[in-house]
N, C-alpha and C. Protein backbone atom coordinates (compact mmCIF):
# COMPACT_ATOMS: atom_id res chain seq x y z
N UNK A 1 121.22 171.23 74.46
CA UNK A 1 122.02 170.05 74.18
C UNK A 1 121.30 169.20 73.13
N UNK A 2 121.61 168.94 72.14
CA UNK A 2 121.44 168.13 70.98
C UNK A 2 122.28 166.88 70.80
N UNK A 3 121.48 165.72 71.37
CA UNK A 3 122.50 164.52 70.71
C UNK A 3 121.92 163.36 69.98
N UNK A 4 122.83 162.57 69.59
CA UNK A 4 122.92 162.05 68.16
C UNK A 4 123.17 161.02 68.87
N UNK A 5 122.73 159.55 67.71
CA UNK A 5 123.36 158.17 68.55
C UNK A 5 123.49 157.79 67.25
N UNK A 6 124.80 156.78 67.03
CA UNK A 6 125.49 156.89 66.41
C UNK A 6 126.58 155.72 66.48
N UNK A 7 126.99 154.81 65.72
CA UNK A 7 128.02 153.90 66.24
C UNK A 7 129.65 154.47 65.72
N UNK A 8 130.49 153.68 66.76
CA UNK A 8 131.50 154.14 66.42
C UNK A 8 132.02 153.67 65.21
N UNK A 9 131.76 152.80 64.66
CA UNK A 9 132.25 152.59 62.83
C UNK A 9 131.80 154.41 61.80
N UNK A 10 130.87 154.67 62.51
CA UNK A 10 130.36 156.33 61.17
C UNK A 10 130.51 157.07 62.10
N UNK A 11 131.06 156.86 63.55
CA UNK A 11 131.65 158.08 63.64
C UNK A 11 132.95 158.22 65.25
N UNK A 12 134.23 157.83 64.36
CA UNK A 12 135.50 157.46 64.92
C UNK A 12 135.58 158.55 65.88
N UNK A 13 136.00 157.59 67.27
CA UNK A 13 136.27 158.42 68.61
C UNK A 13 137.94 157.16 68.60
N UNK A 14 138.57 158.06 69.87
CA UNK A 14 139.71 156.63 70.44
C UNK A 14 139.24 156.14 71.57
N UNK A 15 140.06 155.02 71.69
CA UNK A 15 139.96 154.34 72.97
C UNK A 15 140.25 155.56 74.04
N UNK A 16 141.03 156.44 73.67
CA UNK A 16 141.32 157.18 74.73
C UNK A 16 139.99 157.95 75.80
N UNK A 17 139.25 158.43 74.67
CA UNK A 17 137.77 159.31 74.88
C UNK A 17 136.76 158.21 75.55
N UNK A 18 136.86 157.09 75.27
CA UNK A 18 135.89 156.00 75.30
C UNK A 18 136.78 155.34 77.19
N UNK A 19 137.60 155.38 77.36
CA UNK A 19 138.12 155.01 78.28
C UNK A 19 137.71 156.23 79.42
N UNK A 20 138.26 157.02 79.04
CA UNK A 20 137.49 158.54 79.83
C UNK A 20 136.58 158.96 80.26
N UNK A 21 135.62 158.25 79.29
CA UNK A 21 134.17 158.04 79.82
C UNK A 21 133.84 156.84 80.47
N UNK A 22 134.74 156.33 80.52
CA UNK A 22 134.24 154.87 81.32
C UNK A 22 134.50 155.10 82.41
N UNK A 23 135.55 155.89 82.79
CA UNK A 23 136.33 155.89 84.11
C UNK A 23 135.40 156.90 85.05
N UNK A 24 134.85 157.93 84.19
CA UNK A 24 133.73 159.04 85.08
C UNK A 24 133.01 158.65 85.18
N UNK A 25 132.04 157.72 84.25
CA UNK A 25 130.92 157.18 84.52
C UNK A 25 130.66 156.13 85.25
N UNK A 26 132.00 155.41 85.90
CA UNK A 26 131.47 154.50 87.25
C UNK A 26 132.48 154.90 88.27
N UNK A 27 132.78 155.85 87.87
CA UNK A 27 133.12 156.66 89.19
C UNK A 27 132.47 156.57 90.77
N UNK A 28 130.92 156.32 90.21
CA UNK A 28 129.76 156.44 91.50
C UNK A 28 129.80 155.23 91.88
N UNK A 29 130.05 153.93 91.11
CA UNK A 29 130.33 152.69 91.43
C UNK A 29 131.30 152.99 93.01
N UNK A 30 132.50 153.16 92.51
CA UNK A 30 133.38 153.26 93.50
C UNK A 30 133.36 154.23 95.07
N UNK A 31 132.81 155.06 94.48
CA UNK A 31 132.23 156.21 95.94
C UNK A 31 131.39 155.37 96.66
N UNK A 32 130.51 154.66 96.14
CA UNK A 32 129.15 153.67 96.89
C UNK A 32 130.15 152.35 97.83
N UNK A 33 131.34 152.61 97.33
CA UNK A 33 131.95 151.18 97.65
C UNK A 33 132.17 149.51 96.86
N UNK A 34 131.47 149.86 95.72
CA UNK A 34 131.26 148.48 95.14
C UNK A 34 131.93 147.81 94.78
N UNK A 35 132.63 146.76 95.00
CA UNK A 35 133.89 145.83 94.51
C UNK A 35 133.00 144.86 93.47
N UNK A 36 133.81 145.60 91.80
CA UNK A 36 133.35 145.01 91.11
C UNK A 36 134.63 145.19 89.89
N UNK A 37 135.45 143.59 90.02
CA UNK A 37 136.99 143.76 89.10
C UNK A 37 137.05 144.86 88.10
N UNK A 38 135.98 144.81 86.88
CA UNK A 38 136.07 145.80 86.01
C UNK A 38 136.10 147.12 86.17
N UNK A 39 136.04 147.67 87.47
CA UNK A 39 136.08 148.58 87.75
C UNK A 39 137.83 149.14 87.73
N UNK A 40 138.88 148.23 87.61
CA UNK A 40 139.97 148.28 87.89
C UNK A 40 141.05 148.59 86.74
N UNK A 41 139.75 148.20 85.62
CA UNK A 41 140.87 148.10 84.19
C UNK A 41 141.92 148.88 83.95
N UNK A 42 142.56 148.54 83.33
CA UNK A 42 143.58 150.16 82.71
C UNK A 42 143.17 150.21 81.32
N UNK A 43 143.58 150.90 80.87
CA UNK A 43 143.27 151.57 79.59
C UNK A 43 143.70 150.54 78.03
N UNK A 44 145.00 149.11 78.72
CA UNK A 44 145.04 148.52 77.51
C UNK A 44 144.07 147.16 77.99
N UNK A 45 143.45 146.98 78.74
CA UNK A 45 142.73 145.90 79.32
C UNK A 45 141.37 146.74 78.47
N UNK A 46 141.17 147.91 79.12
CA UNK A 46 139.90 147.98 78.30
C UNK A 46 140.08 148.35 76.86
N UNK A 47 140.70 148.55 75.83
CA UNK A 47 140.96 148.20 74.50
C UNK A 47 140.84 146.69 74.31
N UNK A 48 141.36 145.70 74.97
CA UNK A 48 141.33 144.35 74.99
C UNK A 48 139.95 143.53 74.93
N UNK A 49 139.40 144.47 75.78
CA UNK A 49 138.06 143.57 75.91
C UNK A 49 136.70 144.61 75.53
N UNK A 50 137.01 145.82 74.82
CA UNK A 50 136.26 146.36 73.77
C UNK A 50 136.45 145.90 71.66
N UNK A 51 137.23 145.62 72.17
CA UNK A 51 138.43 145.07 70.38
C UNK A 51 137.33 145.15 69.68
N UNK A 52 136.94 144.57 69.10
CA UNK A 52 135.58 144.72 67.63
C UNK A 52 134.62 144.94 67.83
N UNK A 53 134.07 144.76 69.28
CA UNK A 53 132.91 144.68 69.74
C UNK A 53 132.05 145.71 68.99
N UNK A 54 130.65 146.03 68.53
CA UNK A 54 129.82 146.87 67.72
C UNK A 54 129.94 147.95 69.27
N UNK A 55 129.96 149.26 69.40
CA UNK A 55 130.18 150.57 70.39
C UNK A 55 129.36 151.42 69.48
N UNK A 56 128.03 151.79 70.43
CA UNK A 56 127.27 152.60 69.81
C UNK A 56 127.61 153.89 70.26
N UNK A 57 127.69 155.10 70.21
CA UNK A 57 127.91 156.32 71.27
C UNK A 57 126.73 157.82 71.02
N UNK A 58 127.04 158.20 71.89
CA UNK A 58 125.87 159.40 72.07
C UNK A 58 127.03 160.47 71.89
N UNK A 59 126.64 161.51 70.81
CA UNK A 59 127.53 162.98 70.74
C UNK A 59 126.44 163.65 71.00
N UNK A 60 127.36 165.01 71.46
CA UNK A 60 126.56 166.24 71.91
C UNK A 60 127.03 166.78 70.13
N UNK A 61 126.32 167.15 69.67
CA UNK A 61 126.30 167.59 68.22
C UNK A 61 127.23 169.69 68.55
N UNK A 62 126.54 170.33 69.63
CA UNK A 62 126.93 171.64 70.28
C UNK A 62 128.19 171.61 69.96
N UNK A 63 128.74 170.75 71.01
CA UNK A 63 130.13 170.44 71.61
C UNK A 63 130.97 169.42 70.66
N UNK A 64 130.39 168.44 70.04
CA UNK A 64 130.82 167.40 69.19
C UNK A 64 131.87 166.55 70.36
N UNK A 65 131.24 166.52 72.07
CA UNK A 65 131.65 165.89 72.57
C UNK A 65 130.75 164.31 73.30
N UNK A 66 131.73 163.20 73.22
CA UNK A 66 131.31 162.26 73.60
C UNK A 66 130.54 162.03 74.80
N UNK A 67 129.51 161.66 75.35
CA UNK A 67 128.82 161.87 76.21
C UNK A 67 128.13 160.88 76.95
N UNK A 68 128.29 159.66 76.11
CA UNK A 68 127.72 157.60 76.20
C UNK A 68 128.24 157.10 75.29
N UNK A 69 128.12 155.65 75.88
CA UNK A 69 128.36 154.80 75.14
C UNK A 69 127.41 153.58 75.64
N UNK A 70 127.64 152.05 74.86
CA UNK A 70 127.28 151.21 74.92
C UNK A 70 128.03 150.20 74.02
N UNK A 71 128.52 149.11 75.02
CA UNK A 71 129.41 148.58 73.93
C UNK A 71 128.24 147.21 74.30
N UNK A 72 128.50 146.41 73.07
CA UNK A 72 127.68 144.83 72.88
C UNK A 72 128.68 143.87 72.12
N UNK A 73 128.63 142.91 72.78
CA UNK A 73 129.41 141.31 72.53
C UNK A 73 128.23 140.68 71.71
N UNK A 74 128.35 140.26 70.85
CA UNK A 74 127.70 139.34 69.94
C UNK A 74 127.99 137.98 70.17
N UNK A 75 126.64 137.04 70.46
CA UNK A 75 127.37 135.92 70.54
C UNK A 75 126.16 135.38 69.16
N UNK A 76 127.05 135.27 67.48
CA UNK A 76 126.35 135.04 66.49
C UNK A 76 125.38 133.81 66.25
N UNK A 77 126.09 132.55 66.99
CA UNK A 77 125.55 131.42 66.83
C UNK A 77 124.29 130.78 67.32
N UNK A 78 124.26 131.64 68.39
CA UNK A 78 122.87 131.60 69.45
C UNK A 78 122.04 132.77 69.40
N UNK A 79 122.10 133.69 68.09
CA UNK A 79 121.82 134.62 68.30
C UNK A 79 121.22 135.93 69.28
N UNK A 80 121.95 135.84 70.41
CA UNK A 80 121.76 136.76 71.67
C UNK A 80 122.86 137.93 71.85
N UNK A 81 122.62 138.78 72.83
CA UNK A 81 124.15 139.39 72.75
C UNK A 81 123.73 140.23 74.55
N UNK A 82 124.59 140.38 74.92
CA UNK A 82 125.58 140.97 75.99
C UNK A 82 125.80 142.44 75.90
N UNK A 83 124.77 143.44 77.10
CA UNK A 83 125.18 144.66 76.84
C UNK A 83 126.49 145.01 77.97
N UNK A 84 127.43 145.76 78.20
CA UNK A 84 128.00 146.05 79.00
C UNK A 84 129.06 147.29 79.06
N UNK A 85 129.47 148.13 79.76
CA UNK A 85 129.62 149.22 80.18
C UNK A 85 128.77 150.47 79.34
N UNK A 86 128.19 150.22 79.51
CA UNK A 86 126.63 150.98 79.51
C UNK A 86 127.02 152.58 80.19
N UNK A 87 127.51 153.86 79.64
CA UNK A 87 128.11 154.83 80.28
C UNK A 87 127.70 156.23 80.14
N UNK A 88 127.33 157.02 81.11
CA UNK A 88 126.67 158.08 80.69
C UNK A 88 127.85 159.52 81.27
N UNK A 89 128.15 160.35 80.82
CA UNK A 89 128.95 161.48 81.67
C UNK A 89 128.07 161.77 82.80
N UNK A 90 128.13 162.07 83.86
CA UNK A 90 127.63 162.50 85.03
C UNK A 90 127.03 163.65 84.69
N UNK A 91 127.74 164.91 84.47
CA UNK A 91 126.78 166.09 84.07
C UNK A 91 125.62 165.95 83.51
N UNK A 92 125.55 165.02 82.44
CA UNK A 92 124.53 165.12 81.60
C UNK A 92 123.52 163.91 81.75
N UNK A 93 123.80 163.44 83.15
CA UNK A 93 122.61 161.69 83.66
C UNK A 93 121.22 162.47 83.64
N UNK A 94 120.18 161.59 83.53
CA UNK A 94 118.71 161.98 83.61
C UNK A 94 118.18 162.96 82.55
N UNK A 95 119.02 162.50 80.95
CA UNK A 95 118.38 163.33 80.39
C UNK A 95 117.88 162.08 79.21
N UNK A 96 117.75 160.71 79.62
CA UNK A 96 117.73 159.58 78.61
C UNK A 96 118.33 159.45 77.68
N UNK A 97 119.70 159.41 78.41
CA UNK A 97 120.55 159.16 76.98
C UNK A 97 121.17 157.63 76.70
N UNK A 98 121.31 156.96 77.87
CA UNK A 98 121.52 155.47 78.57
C UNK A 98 120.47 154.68 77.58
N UNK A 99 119.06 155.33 77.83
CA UNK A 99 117.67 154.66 77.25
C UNK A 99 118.13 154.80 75.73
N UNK A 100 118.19 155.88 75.39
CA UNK A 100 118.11 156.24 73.94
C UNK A 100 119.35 154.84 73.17
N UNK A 101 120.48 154.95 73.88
CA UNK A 101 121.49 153.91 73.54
C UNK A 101 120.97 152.70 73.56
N UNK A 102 120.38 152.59 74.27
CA UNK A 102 119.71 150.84 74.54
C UNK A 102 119.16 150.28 73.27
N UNK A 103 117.97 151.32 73.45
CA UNK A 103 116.73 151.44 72.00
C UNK A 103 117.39 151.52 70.86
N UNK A 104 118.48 152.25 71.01
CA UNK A 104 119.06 152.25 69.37
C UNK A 104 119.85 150.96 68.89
N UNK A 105 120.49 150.00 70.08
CA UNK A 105 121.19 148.96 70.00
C UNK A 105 120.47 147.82 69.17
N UNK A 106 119.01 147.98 70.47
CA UNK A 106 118.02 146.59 70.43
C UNK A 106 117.57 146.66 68.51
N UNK A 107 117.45 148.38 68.13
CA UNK A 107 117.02 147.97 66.91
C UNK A 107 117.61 147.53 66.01
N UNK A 108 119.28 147.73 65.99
CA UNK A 108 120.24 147.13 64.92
C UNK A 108 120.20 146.21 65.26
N UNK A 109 119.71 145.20 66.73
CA UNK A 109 119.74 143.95 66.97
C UNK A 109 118.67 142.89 65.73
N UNK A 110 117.39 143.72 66.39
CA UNK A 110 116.60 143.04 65.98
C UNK A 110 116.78 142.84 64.52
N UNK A 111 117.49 143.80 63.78
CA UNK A 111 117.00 143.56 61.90
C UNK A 111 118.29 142.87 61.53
N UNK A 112 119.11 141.94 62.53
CA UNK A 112 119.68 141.20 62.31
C UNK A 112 119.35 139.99 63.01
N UNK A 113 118.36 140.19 63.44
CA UNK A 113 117.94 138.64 63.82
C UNK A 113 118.30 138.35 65.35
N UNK A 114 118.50 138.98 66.01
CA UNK A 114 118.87 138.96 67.50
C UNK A 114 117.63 138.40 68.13
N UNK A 115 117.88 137.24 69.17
CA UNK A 115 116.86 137.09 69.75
C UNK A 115 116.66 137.72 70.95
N UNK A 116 117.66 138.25 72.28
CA UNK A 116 117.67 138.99 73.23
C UNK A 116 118.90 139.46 73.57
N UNK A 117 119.05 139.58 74.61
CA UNK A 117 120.11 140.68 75.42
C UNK A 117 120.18 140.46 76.62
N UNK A 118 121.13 140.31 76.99
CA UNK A 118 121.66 139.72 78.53
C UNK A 118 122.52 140.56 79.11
N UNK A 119 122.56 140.74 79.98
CA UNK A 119 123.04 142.00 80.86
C UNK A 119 123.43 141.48 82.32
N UNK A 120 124.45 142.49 83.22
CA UNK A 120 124.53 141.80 84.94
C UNK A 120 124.96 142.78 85.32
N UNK A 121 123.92 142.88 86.84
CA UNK A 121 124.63 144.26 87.57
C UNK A 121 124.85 144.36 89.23
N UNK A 122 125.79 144.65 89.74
CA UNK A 122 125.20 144.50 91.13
C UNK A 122 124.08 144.70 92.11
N UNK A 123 123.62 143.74 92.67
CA UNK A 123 122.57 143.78 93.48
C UNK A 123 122.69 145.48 94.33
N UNK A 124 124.20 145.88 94.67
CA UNK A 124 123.96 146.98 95.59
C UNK A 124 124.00 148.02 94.51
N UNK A 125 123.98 148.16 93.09
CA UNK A 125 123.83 149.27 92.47
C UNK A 125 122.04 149.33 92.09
N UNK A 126 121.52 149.81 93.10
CA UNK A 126 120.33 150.26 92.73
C UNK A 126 119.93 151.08 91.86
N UNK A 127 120.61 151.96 91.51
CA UNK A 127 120.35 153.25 90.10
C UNK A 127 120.28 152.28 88.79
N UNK A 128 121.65 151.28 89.18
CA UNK A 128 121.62 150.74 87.94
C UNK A 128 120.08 149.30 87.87
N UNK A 129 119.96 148.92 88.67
CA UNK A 129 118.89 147.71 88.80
C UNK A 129 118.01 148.39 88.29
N UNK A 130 117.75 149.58 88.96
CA UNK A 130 116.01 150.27 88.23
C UNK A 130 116.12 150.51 87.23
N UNK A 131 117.66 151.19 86.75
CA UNK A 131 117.58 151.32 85.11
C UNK A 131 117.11 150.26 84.41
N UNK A 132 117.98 149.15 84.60
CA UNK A 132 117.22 148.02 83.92
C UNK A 132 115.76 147.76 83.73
N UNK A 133 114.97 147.39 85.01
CA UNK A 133 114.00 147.51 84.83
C UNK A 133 112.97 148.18 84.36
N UNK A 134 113.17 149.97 84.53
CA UNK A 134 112.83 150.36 83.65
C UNK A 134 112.70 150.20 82.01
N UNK A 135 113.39 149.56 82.15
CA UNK A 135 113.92 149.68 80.42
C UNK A 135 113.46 148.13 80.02
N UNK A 136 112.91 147.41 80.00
CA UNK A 136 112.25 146.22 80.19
C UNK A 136 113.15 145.19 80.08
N UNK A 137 114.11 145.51 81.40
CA UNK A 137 115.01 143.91 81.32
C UNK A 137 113.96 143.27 82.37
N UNK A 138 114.26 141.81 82.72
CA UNK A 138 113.45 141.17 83.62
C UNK A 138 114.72 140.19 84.41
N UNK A 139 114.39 140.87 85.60
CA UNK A 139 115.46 139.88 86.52
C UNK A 139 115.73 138.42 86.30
N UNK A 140 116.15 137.67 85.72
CA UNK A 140 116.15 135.89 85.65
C UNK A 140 117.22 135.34 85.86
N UNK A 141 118.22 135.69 87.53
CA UNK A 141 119.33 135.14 87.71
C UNK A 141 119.94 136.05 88.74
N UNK A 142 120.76 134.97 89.73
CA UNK A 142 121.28 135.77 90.70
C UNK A 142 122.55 135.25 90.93
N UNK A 143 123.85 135.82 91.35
CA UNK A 143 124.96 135.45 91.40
C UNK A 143 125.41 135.81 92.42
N UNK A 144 126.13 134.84 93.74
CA UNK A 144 126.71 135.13 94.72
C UNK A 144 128.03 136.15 94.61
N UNK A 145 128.09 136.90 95.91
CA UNK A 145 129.24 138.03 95.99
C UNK A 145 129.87 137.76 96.81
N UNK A 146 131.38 137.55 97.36
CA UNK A 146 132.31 137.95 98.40
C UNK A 146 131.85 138.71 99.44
N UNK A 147 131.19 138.35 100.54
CA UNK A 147 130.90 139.74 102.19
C UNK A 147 132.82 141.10 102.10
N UNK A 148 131.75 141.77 102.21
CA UNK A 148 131.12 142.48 102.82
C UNK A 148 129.84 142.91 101.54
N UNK A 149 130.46 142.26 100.48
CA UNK A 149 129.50 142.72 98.91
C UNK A 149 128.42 142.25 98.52
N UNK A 150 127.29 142.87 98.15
CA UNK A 150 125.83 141.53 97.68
C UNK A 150 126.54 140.80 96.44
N UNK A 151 125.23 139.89 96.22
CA UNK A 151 125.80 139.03 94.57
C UNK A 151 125.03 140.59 93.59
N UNK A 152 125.03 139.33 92.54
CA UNK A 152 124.67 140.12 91.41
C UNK A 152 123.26 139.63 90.67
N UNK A 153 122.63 140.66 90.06
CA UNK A 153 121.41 140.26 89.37
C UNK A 153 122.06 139.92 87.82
N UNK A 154 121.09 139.28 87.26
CA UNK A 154 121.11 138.70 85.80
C UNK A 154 120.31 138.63 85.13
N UNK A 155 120.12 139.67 83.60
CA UNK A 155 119.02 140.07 83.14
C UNK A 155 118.86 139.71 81.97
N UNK A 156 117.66 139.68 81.38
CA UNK A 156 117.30 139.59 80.14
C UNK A 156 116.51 140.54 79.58
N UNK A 157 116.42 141.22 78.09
CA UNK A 157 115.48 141.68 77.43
C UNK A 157 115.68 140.94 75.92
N UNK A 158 113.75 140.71 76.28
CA UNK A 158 113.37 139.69 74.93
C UNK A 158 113.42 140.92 73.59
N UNK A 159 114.31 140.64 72.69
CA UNK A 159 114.15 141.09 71.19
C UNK A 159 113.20 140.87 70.46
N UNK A 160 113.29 139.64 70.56
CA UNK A 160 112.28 138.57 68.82
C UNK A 160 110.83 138.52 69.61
N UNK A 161 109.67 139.42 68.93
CA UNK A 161 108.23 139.09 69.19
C UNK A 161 108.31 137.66 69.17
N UNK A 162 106.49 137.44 69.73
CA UNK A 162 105.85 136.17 69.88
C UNK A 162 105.75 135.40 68.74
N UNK A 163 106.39 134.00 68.41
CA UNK A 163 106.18 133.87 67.42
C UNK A 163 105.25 131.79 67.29
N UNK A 164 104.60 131.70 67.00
CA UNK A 164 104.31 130.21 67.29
C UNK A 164 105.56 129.25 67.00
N UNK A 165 106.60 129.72 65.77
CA UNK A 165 107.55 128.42 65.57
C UNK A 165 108.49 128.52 66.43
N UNK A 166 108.70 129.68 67.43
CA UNK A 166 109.93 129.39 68.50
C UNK A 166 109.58 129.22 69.78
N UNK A 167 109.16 128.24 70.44
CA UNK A 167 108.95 128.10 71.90
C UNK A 167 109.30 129.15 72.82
N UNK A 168 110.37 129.43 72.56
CA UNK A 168 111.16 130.60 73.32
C UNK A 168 110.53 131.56 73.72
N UNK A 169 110.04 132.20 72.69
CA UNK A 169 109.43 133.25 72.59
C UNK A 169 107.81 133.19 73.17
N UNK A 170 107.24 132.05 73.46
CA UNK A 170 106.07 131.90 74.39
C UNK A 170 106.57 132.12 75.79
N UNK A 171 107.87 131.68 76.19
CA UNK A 171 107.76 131.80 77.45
C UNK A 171 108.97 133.10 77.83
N UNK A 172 109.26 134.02 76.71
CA UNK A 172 109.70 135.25 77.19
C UNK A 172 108.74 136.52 76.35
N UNK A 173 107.44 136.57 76.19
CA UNK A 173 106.45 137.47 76.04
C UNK A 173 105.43 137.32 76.65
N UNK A 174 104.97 138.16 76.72
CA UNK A 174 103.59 138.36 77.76
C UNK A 174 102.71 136.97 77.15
N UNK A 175 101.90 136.24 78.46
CA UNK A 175 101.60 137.11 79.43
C UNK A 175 102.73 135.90 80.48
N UNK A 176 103.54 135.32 80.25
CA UNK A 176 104.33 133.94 80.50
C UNK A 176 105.86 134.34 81.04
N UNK A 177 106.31 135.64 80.28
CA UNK A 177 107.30 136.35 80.81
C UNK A 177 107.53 136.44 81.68
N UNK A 178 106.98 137.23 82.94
CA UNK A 178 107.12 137.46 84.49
C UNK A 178 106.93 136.02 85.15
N UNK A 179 106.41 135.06 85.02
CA UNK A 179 106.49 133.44 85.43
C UNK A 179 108.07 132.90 85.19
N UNK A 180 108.13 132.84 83.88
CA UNK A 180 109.68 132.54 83.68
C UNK A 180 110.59 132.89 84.19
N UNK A 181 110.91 134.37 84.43
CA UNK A 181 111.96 135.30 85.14
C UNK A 181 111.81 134.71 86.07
N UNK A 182 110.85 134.44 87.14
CA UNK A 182 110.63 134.18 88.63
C UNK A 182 111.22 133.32 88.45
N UNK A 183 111.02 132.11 88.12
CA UNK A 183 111.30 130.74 88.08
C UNK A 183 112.60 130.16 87.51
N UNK A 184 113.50 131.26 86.47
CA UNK A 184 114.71 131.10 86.54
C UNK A 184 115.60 131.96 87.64
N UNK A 185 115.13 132.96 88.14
CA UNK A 185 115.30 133.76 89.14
C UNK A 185 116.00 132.83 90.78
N UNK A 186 114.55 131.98 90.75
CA UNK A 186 114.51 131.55 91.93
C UNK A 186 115.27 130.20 91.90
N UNK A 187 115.58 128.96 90.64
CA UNK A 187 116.63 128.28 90.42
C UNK A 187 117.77 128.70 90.45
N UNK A 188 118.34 130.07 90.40
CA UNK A 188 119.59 130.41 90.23
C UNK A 188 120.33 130.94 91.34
N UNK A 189 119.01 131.12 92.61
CA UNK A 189 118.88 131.95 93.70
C UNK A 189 119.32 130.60 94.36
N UNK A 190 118.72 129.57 94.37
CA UNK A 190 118.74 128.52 95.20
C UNK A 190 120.01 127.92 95.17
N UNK A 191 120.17 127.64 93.87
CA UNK A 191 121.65 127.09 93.22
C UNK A 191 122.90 127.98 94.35
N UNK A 192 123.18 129.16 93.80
CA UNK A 192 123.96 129.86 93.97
C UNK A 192 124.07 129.65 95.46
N UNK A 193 123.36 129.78 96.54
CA UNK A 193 122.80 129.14 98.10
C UNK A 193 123.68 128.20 97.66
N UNK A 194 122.95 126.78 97.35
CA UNK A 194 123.31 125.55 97.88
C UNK A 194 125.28 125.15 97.37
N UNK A 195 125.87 126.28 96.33
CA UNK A 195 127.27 126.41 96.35
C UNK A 195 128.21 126.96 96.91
N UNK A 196 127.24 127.93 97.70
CA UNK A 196 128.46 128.79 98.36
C UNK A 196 128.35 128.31 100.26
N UNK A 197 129.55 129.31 100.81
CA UNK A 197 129.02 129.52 102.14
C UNK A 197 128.15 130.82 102.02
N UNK A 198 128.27 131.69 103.20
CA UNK A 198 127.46 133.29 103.09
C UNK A 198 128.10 134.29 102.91
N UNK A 199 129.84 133.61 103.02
CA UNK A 199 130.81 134.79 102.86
C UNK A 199 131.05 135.08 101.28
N UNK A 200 130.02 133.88 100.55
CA UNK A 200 130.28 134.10 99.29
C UNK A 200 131.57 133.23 98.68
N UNK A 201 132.45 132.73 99.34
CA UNK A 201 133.30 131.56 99.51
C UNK A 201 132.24 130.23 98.73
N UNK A 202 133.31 129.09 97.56
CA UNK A 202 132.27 128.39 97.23
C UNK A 202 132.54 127.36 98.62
N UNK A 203 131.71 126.59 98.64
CA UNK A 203 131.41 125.18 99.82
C UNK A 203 132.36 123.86 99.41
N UNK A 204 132.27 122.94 100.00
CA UNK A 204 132.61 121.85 99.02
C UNK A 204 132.30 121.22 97.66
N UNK A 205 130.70 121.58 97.61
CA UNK A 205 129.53 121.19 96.73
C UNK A 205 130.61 121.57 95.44
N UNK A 206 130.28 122.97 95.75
CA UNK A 206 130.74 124.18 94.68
C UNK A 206 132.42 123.58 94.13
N UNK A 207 132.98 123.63 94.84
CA UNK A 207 134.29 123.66 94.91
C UNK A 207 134.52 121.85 94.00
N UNK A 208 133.68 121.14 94.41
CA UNK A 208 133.77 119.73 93.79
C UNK A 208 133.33 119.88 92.26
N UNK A 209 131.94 120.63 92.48
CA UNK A 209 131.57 120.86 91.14
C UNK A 209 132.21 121.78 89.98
N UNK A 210 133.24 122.46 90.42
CA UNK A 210 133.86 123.25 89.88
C UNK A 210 135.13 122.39 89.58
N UNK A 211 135.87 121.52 90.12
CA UNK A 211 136.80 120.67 89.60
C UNK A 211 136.33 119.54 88.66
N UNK A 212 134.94 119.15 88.85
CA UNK A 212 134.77 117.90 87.78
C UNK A 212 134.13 118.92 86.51
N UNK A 213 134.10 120.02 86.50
CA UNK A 213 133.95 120.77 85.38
C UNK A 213 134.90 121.18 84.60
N UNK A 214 136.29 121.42 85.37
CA UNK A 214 137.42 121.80 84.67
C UNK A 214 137.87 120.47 84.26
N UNK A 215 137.74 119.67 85.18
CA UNK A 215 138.16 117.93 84.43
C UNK A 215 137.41 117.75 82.64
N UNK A 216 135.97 117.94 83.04
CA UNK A 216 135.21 117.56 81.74
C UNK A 216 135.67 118.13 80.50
N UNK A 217 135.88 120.03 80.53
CA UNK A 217 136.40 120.51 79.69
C UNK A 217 138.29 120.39 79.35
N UNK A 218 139.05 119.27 80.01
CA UNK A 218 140.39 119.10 80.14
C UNK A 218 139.94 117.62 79.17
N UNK A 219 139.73 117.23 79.42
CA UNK A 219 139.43 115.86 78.65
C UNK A 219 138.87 115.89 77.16
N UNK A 220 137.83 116.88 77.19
CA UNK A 220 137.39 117.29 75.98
C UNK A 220 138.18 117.98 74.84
């Protein structure tokens, strides 16, 4: 097996192939049980919310069949971006092709100036949590789930080396990194607590704070 990574601008697949692979590749999502909406899309929902997005993909060069993907949301102004459905064919998992996509993303990131990458996965998808970590995201955020379901983790991987003129970057590179994560980790852990009940239901707190938020942005 020989593959290639490759974005979909130099080298045109359809939504159709790209949907196909989305649907096998969290296939295991659903066998595990995981209630997670996107799991539900149809095929013009996910055209909808792939639309321009940069889609890197992995071909088998053999077969000249599609085999991964990785699609990324750019958010230009803050320079960060959003990896998500992150997809590997089942036959061919554990041969680093997930990794290889990542690495190839982060580098078109970086020589455009990207400062990191933000990512979210369920707490009960463990394959996927270690992937992350492996791959040097750092846990810094937790999000309540609906019972019978856990919440969700919330990740980061730093792009932009250490640099003295961006603060930022002191406290997401060594040796300050693993402090930070904890410490936004454990604000987001607490937060998320003090809004909900345990069924994952928000509280009043939540529920108040969530109406004088839609007020603020109604007024605005």
């Amino acid at each position: 097996m020989n593959i290639i990574i490759t974005s979909r601008h130099k080298h045109p697949v359809t939504d159709e192939a790209l949907y196909a692979l989305f649907q096998q590749s969290f296939q295991k999502w659903h066998d595990n049980g995981i209630d997670a909406s996107f799991l539900h899309h149809h095929l013009d929902k996910f055209k909808r919310i792939t639309g321009n997005d940069p889609i890197f993909i992995a071909i088998d060069t053999d077969s000249n069949e599609l085999v991964g993907m990785i699609c990324i949301r750019l958010y230009k102004k803050k320079k960060y971006a959003f990896d998500y459905f992150v997809a590997v064919l089942p036959v061919v998992r554990h041969h680093g092709i997930a990794t290889s996509l990542l690495r190839h993303a982060c580098d078109c990131l970086r020589t455009h100036g990207y400062k990191y990458m933000k990512d979210t996965t369920s707490a009960q998808a463990s394959w996927s949590v270690g992937w992350h970590l492996k791959n040097g995201y750092r846990i810094k955020g937790y999000s309540m789930g609906r019972a019978p379901y856990s919440g969700s983790y919330q990740f980061r991987l730093q792009l932009a080396p250490f640099s003295w003129r961006h603060p930022s970057t002191w406290l997401w590179n060594a040796p300050l990194a693993p402090i930070t994560a904890r410490l936004c980790y454990l604000a987001s852990y607490t937060f998320a607590h003090l809004v909900h009940h345990r069924n994952g239901e928000l509280n009043w707190i939540g529920r108040l704070g969530k109406k004088l938020m839609f007020d603020v942005r109604w007024m605005m």
